[in-house]
Protein backbone atom coordinates (compact mmCIF):
# COMPACT_ATOMS: atom_id res chain seq x y z
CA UNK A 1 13.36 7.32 8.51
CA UNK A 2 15.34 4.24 9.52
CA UNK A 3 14.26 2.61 12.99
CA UNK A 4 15.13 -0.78 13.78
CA UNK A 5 11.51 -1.97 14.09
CA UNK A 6 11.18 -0.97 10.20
CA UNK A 7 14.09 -2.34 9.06
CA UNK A 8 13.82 -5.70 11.01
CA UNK A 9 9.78 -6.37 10.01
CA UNK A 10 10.91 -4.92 6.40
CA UNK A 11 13.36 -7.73 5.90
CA UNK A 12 10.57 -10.64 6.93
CA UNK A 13 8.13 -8.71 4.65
CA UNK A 14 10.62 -9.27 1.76
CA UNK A 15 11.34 -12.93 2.73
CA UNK A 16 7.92 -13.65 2.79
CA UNK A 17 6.29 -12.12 -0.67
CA UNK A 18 10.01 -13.33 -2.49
CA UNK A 19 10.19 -16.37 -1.02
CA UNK A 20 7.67 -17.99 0.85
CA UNK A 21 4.64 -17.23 -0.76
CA UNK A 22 5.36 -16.21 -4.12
CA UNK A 23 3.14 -19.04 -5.58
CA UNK A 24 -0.25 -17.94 -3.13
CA UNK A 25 0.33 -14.51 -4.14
CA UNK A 26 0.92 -14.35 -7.80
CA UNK A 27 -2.34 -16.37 -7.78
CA UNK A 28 -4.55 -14.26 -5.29
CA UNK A 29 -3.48 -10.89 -7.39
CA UNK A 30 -4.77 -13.17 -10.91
CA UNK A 31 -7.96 -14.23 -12.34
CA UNK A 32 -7.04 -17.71 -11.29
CA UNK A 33 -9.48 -20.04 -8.94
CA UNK A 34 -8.60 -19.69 -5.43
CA UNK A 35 -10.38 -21.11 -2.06
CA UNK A 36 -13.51 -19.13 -0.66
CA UNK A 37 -11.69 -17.74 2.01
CA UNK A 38 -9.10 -16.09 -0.57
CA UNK A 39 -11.15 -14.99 -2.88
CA UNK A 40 -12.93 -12.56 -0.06
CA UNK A 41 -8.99 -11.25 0.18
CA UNK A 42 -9.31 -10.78 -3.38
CA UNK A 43 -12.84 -8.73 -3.38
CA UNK A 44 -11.37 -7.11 -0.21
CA UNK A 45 -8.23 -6.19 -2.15
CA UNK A 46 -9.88 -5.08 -5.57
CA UNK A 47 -12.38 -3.01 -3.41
CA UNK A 48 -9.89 -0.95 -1.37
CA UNK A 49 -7.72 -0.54 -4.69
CA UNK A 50 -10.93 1.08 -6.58
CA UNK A 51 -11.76 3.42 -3.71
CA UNK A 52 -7.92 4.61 -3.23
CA UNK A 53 -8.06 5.44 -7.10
CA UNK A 54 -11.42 7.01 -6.99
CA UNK A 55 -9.56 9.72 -4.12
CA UNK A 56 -7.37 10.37 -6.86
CA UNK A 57 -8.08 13.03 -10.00
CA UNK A 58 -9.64 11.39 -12.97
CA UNK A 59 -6.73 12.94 -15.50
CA UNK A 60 -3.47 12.42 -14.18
CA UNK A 61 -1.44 13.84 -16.75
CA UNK A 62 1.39 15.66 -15.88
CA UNK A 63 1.69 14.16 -12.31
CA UNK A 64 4.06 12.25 -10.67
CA UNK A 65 3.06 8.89 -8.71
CA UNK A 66 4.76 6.54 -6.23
CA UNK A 67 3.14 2.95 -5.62
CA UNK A 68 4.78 2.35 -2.39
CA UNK A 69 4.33 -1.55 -2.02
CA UNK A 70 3.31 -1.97 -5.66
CA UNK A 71 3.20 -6.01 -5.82
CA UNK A 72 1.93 -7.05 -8.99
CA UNK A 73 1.42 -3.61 -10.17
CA UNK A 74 -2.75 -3.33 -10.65
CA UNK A 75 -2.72 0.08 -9.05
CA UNK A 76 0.24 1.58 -10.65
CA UNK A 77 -1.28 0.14 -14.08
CA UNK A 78 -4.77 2.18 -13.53
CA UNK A 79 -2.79 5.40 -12.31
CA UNK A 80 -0.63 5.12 -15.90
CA UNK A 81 -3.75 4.68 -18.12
CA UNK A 82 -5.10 7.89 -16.50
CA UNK A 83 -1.99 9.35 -17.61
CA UNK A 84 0.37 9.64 -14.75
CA UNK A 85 4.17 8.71 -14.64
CA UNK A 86 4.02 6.37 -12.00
CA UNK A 87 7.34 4.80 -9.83
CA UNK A 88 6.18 1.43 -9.03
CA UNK A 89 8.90 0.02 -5.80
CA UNK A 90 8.31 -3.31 -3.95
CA UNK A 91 10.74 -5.38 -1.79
CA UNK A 92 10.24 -8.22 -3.51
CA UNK A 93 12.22 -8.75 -6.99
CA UNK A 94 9.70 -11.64 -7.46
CA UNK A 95 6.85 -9.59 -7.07
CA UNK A 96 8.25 -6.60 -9.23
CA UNK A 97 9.36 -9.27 -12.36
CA UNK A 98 5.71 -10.60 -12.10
CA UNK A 99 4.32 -6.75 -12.52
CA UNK A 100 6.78 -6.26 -15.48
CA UNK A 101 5.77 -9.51 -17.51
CA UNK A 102 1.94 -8.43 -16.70
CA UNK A 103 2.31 -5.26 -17.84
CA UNK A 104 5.05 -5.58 -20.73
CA UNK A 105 2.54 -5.35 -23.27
CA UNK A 106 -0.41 -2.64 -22.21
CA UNK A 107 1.49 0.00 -24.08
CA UNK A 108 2.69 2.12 -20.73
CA UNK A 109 6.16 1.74 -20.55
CA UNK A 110 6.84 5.37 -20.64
CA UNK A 111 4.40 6.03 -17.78
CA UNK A 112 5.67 2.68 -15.50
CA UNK A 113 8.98 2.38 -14.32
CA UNK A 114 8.81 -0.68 -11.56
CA UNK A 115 11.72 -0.82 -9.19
CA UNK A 116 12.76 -3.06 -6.26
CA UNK A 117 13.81 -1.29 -3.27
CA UNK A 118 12.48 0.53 -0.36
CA UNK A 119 9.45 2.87 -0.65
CA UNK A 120 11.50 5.25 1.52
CA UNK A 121 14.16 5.54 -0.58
CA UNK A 122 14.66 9.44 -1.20
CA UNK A 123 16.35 8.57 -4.70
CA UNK A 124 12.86 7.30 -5.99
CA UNK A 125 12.60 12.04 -6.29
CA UNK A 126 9.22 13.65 -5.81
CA UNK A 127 5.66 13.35 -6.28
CA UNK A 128 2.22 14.69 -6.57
CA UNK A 129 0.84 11.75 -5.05
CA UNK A 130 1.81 8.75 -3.14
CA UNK A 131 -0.29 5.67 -2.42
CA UNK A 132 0.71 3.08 -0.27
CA UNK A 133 -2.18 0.35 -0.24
CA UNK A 134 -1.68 -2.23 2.48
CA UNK A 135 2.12 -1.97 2.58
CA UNK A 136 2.02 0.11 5.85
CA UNK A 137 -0.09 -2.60 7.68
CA UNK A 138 2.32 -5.35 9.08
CA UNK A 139 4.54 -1.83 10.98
CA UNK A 140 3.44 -0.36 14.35
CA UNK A 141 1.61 2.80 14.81
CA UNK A 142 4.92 5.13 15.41
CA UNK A 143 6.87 3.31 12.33
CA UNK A 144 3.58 3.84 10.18
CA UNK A 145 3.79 7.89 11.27
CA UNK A 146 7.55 7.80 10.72
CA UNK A 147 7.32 6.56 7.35
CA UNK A 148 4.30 8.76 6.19
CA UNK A 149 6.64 11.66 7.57
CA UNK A 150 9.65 10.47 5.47
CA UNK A 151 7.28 10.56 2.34
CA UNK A 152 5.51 14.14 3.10
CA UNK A 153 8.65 15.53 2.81
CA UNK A 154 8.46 14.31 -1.11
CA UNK A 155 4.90 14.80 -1.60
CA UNK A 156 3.46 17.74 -3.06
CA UNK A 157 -0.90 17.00 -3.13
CA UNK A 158 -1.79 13.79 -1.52
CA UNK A 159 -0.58 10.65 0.14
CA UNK A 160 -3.04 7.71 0.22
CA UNK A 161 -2.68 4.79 2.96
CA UNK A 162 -4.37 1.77 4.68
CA UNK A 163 -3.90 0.42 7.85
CA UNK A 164 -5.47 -2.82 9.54
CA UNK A 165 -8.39 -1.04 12.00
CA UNK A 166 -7.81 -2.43 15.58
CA UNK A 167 -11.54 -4.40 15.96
CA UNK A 168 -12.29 -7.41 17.97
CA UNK A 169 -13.43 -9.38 14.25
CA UNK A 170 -9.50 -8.47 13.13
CA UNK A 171 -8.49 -10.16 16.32
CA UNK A 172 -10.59 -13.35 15.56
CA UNK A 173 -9.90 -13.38 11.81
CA UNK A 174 -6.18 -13.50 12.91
CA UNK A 175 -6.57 -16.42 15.22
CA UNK A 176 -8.71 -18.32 12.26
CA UNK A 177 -5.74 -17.56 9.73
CA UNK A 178 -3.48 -19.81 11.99
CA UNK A 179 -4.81 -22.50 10.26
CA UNK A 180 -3.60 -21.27 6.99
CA UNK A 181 -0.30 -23.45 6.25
CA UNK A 182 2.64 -22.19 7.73
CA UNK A 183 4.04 -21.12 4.47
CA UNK A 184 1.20 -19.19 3.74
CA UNK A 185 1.16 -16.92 6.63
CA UNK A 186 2.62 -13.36 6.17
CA UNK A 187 4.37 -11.52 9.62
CA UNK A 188 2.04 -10.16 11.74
CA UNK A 189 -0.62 -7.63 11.00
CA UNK A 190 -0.30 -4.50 13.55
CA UNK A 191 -4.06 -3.30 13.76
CA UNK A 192 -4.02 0.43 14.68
CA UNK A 193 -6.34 2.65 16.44
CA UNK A 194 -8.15 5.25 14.25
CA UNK A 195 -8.05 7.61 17.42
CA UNK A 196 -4.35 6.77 18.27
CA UNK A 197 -3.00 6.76 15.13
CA UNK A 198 -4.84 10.53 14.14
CA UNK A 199 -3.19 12.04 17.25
CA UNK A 200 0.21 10.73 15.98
CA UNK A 201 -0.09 12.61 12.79
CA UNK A 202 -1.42 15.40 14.09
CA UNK A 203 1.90 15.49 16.59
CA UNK A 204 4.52 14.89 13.87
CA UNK A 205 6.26 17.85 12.89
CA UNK A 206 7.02 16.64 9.17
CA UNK A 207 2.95 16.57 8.40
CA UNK A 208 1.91 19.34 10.32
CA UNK A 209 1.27 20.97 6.26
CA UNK A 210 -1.39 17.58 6.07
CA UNK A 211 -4.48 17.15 7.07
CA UNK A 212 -6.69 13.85 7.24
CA UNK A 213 -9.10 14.62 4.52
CA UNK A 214 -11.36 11.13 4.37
CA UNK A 215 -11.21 7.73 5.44
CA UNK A 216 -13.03 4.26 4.31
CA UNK A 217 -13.55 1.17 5.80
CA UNK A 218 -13.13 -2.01 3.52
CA UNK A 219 -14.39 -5.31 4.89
CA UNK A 220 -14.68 -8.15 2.85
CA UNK A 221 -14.54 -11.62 4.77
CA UNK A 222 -11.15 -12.13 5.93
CA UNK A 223 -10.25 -8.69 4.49
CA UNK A 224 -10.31 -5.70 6.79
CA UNK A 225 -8.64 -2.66 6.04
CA UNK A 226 -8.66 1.38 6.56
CA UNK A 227 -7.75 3.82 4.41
CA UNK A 228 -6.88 7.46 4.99
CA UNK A 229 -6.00 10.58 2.91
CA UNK A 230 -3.56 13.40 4.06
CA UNK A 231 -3.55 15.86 1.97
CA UNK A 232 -1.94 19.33 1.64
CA UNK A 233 -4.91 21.92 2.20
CA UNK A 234 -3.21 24.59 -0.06
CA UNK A 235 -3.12 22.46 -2.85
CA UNK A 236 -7.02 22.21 -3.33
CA UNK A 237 -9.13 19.65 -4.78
CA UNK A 238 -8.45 18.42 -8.21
């Protein structure tokens, strides 16, 4: 999948988290002190990131793993200690050399292999599972379901996703975060319909072997986010 609304929001994304707010983030994803308002992104962010791993099996040994939008690498560093052999990929070369010097010595390096690139790129091979935790969320609905389509087509049990929920307090918390330094600001969030956005899936050819299996609502102060599983109803629960 290449449309030019991906591409075109793909290249700010990768300005933004390699150049603009490289500092803001490599602090947020730390233990360091950061404002109130921040620190409910962190919660928010630590919250969703348990519950995406908690869809996941308990033993992932023997299974393949994409981080699609890895950052700093906390997810793909949980998924490796349960014993998967994770792909890691990020726009951002910042973001990815951060994730290597964080994780250089937990022992994984067989089981992490961080790359910069694009999560669609086909050359990353197949998985078992794919999770893609707030790295869909700045794209429209019809790029989101283009993408997710791109990475059925590698995906043999589960792909994992979050979208910003289309709610009047998103709307508000957006006009508030103007008053974040310019700098700070990433490019738009796209909230998304729950209703609109199932109906897409459910009308894309390439997932017509998915099905939407859960979903979870995270909402910690200026933190809102949905998560959804599609997942392969042949292949079972683990």
């Amino acid at each position: 999948m290449t449309s030019t609304t991906y591409a075109a929001r793909r290249s700010q994304l990768e300005t933004y988290f390699d150049r603009t707010a490289v500092e803001a983030w490599a602090r947020l994803t730390s233990d360091a002190p950061v404002s109130r308002i921040r620190a409910t992104v962190r919660a928010g962010r630590d919250a969703m990131r348990a519950e995406l791993l908690s869809w996941l099996p308990a033993d992932l040994t023997g299974r393949r793993l994409l981080d699609a939008g890895c950052g700093t690498g906390a997810l793909a560093v949980e998924a490796a200690r349960r014993g998967a052999a994770v792909v890691a990929i990020d726009v951002s070369p910042t973001l990815v050399g951060l994730a290597r010097e964080r994780t250089a010595g937990l022992g994984l390096a067989g089981r992490l292999d961080f790359r910069v690139g694009d999560m669609l790129d086909p050359g990353t091979g197949t998985f078992d599972h794919v999770v893609a935790m707030d790295s869909l969320i700045h794209y429209r609905c019809p790029d989101i379901v283009r993408a997710l389509a791109a990475l059925a087509e590698r995906t043999g049990e589960s792909l994992l996703f979050t979208v910003a929920p289309r709610t009047a307090l998103l709307t508000a918390m957006h006009a508030a975060g103007r008053l974040f330094p310019r700098g700070d600001r990433a490019p738009a969030i796209e909230p998304v319909g729950e209703g609109a956005l199932r109906r897409r899936l459910a009308g894309e050819p390439r997932l017509r072997e998915f099905r939407v299996a859960r979903t979870r609502r995270v909402n910690s102060g200026f933190y809102l986010s949905n998560a959804l599983e599609l997942r392969r109803p042949r292949a079972g629960r683990p």
